[in-house]
N, C-alpha and C. Protein backbone atom coordinates (compact mmCIF):
# COMPACT_ATOMS: atom_id res chain seq x y z
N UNK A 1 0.82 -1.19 0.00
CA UNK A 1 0.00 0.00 0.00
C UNK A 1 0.87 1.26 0.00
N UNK A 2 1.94 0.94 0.98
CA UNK A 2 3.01 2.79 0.98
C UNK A 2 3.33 2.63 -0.50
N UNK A 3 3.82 1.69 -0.65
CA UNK A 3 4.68 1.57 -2.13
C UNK A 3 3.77 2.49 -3.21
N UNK A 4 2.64 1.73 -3.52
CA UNK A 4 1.68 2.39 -4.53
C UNK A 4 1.29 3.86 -3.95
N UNK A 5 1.38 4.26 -2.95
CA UNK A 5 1.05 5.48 -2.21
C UNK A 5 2.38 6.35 -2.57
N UNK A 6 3.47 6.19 -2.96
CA UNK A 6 4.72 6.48 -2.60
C UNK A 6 4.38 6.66 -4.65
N UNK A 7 4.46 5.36 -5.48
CA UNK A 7 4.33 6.13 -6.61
C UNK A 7 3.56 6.95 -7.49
N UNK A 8 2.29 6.62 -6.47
CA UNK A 8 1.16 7.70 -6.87
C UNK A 8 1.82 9.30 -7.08
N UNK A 9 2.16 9.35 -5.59
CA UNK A 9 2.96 10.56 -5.60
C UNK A 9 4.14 11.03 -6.21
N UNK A 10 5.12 9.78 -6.68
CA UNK A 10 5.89 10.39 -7.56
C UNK A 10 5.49 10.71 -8.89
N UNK A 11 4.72 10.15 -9.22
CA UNK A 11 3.80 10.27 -10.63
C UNK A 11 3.16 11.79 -10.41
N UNK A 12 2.47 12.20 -9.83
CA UNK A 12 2.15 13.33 -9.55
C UNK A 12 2.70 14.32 -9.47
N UNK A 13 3.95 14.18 -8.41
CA UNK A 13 5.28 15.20 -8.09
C UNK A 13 5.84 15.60 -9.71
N UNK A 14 5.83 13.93 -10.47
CA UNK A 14 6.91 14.63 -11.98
C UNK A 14 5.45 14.89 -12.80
N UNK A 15 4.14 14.58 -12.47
CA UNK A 15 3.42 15.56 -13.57
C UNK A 15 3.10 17.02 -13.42
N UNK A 16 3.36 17.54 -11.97
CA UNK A 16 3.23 18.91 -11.63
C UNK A 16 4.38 19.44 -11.91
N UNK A 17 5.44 19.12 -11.88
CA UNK A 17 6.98 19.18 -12.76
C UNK A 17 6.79 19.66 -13.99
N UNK A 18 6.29 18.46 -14.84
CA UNK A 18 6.19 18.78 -15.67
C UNK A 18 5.01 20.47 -16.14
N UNK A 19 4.23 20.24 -15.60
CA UNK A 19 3.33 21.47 -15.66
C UNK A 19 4.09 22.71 -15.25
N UNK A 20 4.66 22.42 -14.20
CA UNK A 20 5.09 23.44 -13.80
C UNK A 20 6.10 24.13 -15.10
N UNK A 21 7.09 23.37 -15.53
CA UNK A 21 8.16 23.26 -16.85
C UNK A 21 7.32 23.98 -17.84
N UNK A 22 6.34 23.50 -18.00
CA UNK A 22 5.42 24.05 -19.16
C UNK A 22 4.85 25.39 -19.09
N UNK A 23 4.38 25.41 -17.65
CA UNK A 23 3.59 27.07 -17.48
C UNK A 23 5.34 27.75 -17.76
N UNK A 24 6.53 27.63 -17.13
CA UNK A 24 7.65 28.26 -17.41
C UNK A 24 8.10 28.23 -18.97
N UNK A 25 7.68 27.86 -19.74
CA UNK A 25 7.88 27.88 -21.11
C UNK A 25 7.05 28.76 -21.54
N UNK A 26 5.73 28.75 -21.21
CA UNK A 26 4.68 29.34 -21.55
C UNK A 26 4.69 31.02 -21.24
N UNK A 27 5.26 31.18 -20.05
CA UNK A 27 5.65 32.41 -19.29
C UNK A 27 6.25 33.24 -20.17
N UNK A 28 7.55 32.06 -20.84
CA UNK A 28 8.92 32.85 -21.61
C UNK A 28 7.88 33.63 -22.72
N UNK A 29 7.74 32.60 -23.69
CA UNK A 29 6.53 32.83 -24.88
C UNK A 29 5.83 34.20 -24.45
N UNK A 30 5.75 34.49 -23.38
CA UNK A 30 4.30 35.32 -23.30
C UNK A 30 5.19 36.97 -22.76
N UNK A 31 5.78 36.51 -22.02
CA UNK A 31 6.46 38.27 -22.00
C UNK A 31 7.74 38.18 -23.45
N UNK A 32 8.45 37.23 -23.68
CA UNK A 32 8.66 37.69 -25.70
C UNK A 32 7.45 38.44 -26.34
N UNK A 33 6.44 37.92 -26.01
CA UNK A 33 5.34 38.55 -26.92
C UNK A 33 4.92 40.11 -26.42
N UNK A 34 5.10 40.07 -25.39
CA UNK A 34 4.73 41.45 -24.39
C UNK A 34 6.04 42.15 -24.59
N UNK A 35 7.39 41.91 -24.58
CA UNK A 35 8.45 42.96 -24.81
C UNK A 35 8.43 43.53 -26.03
N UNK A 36 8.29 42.39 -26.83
CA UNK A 36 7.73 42.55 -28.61
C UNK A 36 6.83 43.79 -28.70
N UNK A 37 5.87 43.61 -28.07
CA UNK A 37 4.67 44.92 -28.02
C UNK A 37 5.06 46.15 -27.78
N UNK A 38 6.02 45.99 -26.31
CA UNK A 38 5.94 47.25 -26.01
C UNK A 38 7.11 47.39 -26.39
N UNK A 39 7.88 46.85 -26.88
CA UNK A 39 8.71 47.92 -28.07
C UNK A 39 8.30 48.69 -29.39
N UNK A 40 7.21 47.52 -29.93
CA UNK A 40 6.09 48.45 -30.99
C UNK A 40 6.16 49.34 -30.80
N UNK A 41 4.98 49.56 -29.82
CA UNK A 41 4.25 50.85 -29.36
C UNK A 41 5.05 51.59 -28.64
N UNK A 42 6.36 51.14 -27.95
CA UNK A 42 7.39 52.54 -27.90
C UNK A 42 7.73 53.37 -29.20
N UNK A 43 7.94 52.29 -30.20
CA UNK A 43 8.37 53.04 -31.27
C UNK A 43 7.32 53.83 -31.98
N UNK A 44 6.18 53.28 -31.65
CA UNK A 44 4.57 54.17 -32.50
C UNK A 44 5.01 55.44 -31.73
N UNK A 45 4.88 55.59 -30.28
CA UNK A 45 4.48 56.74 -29.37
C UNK A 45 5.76 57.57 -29.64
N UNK A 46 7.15 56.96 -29.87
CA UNK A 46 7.86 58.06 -30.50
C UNK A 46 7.58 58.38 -31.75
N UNK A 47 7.55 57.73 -32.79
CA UNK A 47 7.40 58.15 -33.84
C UNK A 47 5.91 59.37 -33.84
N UNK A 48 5.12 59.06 -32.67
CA UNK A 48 3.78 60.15 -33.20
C UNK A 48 4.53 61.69 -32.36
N UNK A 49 5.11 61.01 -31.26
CA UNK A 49 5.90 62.69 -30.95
C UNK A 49 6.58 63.24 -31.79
N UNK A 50 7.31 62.86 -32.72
CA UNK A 50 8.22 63.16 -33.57
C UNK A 50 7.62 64.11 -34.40
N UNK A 51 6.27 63.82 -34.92
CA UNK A 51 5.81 63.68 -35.88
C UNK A 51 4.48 65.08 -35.52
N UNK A 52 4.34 64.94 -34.44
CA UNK A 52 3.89 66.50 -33.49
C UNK A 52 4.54 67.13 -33.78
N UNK A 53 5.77 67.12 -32.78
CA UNK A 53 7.02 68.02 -32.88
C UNK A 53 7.07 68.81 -34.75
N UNK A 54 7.13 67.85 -35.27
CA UNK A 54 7.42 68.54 -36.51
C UNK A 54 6.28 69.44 -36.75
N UNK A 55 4.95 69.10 -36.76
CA UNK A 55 4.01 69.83 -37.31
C UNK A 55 3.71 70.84 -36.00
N UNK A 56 3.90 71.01 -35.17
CA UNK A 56 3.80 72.35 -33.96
C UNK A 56 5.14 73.10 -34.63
N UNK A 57 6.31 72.32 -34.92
CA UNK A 57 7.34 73.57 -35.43
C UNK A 57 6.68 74.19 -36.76
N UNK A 58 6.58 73.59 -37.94
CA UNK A 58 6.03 74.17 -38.56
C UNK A 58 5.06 75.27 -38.67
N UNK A 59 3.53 74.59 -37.73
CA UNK A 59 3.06 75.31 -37.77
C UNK A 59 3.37 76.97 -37.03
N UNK A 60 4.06 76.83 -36.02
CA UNK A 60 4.86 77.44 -35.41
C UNK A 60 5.10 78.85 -37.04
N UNK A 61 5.96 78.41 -37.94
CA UNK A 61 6.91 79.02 -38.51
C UNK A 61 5.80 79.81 -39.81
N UNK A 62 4.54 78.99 -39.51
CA UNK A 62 3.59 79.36 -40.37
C UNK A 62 2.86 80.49 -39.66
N UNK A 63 2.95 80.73 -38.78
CA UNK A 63 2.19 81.74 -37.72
C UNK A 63 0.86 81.56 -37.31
N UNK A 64 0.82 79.57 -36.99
CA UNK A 64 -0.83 79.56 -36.94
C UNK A 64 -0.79 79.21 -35.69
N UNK A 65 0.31 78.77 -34.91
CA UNK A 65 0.12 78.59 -33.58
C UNK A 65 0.25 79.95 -32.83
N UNK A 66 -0.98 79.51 -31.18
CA UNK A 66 -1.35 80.64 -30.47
C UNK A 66 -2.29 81.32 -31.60
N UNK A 67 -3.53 81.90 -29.83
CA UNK A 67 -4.14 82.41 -30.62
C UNK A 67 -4.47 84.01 -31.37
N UNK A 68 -3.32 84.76 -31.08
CA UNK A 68 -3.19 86.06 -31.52
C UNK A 68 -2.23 86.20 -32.75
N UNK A 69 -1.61 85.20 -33.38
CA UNK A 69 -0.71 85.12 -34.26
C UNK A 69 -0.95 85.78 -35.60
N UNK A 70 -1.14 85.96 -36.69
CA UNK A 70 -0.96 86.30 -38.20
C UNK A 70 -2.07 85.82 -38.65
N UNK A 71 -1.77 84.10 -38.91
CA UNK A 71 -2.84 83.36 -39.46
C UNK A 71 -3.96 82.55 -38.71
N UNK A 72 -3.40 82.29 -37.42
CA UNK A 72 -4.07 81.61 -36.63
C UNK A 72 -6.09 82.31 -36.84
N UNK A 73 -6.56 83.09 -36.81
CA UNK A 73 -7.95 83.48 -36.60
C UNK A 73 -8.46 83.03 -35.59
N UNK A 74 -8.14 82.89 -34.44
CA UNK A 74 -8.88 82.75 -33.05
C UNK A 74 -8.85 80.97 -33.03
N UNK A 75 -8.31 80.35 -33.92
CA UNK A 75 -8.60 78.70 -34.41
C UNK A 75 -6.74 78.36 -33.39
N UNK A 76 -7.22 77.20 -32.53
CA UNK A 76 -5.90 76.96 -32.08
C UNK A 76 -5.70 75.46 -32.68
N UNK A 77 -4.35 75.71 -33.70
CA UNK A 77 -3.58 74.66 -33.91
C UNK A 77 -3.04 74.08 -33.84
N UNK A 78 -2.63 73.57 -32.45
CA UNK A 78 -2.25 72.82 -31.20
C UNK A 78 -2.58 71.45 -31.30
N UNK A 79 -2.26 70.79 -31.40
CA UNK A 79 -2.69 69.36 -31.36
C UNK A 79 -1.83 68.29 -29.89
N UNK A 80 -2.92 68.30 -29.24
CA UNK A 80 -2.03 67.46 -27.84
C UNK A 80 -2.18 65.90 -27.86
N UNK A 81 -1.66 65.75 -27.25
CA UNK A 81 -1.30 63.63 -27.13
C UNK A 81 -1.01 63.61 -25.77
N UNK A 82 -2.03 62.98 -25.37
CA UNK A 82 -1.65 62.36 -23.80
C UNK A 82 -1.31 61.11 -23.93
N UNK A 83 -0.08 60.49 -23.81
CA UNK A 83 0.76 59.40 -23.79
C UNK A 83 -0.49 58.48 -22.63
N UNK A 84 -0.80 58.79 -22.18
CA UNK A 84 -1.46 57.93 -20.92
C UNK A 84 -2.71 57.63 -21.37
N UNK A 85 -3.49 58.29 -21.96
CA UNK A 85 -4.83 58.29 -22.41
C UNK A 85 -5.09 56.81 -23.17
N UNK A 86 -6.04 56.55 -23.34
CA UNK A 86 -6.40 54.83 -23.59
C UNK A 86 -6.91 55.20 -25.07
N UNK A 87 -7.35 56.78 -25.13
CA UNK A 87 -7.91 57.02 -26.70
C UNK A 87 -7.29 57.76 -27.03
N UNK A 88 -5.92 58.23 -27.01
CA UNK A 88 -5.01 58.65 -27.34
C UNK A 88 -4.74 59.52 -28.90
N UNK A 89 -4.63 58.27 -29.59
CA UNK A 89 -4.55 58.24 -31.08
C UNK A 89 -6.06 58.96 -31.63
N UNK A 90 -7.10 58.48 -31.45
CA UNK A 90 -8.22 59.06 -31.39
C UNK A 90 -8.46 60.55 -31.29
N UNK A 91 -8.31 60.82 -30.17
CA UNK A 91 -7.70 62.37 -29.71
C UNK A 91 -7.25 63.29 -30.71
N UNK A 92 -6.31 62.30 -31.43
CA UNK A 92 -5.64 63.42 -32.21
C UNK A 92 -6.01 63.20 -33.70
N UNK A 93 -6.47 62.45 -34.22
CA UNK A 93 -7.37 62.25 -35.29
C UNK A 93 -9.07 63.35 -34.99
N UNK A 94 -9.23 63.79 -33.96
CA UNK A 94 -10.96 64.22 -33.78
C UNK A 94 -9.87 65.18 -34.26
N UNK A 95 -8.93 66.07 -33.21
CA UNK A 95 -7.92 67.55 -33.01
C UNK A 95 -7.89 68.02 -34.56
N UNK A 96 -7.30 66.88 -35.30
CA UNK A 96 -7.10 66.82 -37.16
C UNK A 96 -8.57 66.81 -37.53
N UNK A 97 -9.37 66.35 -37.78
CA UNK A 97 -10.64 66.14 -38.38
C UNK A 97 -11.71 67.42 -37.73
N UNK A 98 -11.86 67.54 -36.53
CA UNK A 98 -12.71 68.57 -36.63
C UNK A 98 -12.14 69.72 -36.62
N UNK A 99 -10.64 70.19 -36.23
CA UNK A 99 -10.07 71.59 -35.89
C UNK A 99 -9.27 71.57 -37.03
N UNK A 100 -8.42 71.29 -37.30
CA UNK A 100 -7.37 71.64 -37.97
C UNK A 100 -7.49 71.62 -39.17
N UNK A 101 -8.14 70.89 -40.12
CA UNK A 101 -8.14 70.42 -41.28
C UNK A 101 -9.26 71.37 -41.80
N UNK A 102 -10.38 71.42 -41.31
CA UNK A 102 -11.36 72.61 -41.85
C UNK A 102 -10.47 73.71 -41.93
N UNK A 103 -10.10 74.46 -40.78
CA UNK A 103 -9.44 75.42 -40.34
C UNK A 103 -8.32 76.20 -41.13
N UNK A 104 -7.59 74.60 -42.08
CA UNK A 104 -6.74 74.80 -42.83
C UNK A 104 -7.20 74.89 -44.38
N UNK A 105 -8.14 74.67 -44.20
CA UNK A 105 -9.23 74.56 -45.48
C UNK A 105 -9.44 75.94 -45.54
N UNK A 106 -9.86 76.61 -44.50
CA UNK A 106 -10.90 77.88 -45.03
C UNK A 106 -9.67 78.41 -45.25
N UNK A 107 -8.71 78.53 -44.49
CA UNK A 107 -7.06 79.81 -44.47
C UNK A 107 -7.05 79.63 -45.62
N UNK A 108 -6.63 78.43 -46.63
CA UNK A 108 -6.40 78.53 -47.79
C UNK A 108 -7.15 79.05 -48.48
N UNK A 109 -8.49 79.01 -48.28
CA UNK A 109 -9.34 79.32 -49.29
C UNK A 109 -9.06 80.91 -49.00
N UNK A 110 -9.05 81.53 -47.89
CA UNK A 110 -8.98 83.02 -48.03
C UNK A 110 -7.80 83.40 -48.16
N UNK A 111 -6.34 82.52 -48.60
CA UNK A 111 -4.98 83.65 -48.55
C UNK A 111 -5.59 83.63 -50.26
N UNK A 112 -6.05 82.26 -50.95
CA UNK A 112 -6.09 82.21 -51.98
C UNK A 112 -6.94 82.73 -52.61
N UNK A 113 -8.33 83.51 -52.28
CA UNK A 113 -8.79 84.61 -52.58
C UNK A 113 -8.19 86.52 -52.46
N UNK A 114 -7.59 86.34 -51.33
CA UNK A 114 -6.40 87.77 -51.25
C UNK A 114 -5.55 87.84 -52.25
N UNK A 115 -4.64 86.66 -52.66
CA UNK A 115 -3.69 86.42 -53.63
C UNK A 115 -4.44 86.51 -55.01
N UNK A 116 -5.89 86.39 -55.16
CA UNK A 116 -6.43 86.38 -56.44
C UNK A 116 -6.83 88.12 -56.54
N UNK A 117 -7.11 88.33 -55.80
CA UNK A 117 -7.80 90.02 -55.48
C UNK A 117 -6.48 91.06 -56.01
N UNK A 118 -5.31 90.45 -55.05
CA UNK A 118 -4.11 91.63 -55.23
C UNK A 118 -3.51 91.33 -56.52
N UNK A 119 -3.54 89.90 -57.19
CA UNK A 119 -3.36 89.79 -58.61
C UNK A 119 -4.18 90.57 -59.62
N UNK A 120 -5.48 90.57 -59.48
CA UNK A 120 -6.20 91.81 -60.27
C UNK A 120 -5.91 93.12 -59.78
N UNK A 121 -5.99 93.92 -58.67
CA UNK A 121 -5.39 95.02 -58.40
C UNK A 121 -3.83 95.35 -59.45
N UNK A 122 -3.13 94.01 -59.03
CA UNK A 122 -1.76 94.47 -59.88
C UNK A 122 -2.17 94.71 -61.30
N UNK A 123 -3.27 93.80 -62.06
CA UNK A 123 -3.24 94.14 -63.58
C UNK A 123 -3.98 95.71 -63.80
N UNK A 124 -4.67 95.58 -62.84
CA UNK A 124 -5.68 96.98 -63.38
C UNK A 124 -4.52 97.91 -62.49
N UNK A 125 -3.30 98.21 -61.96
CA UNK A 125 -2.58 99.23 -61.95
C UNK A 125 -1.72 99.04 -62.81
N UNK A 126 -1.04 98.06 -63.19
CA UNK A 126 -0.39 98.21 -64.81
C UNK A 126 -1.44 98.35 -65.81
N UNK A 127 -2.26 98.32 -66.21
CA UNK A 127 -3.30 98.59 -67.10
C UNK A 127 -3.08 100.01 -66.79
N UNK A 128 -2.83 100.89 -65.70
CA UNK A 128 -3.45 102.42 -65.77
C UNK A 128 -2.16 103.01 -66.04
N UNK A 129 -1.05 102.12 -65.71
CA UNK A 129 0.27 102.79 -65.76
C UNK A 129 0.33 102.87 -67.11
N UNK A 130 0.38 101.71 -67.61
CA UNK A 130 -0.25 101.45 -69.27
C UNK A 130 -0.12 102.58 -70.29
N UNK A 131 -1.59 103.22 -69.37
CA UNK A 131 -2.79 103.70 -70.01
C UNK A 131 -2.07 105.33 -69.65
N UNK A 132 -1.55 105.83 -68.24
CA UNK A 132 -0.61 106.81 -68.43
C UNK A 132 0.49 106.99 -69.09
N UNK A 133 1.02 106.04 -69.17
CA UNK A 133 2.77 106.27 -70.17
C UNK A 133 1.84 106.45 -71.98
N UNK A 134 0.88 105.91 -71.77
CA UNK A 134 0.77 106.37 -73.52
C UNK A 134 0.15 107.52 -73.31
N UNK A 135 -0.75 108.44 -72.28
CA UNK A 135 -1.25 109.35 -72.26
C UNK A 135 0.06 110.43 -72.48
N UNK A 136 1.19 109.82 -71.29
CA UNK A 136 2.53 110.73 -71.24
C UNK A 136 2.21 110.99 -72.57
N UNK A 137 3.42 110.24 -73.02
CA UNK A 137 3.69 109.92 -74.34
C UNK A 137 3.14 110.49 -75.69
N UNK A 138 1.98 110.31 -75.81
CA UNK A 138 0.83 111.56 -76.98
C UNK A 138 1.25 112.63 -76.29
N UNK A 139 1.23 113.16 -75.07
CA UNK A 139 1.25 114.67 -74.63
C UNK A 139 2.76 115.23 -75.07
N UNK A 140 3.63 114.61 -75.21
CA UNK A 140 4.78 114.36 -75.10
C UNK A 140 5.24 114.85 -76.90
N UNK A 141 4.61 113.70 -77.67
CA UNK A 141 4.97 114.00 -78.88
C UNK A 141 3.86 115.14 -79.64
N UNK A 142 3.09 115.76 -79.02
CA UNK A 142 2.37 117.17 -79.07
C UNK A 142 2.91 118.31 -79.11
């Protein structure tokens, strides 16, 4: 009876062994897969700072950041990222989609109506300069 009692338990002892061996294999597998990740997404979360950074300098150099600037129009072109936030990415896709992108829509549309306006102003004052140098000119050969 000890005997069979004795290998019950060794049978047991090397199959929890073994389990045990296995959940430790399983362990390895599973934070590889988790360091794997969060090296990803280290490299996403730098690459999206990076990628801020650039467009706050820019916009920066464009005069649309802050809101008293040149081009800005009361519209702030700021775009923030809270590293911690769970909707993060989200965040800054609404920031792009509802603020910035209209925003950058209409500016264009109005430098590119100013730029069309002061282009006709320029022809109709060469048209008059034109229109004086030949006036000179007849008065001239009079």
């Amino acid at each position: 009876q000890q005997a069979v009692d004795v290998t019950k338990i060794n049978k047991e002892k090397t199959m929890l062994e073994e389990n045990l061996h296995q959940a430790a294999v399983m362990k390895g597998r599973i934070d590889g897969i988790c360091w794997d990740d969060e090296l990803r997404i280290s490299k996403k979360l730098e690459e999206i700072e990076r990628k801020l950074h650039i467009y706050h300098e820019t916009a920066r150099r464009l005069q649309l950041i802050g809101a008293n600037t040149k081009f800005s129009n009361g519209v702030d072109y700021e775009i923030s990222f809270n590293i911690h936030s769970v909707s993060g990415e989200a965040e800054i896709y609404r920031d792009i989609r509802e603020t910035v992108k209209p925003a950058l829509i209409a500016l264009k549309e109005d430098l590119t109506n100013k730029n069309l306006k002061a282009q006709e102003e320029q022809l109709t004052i060469q048209d008059e300069t034109r229109h004086l140098e030949e006036t000179f000119n007849d008065k001239q050969e009079e």
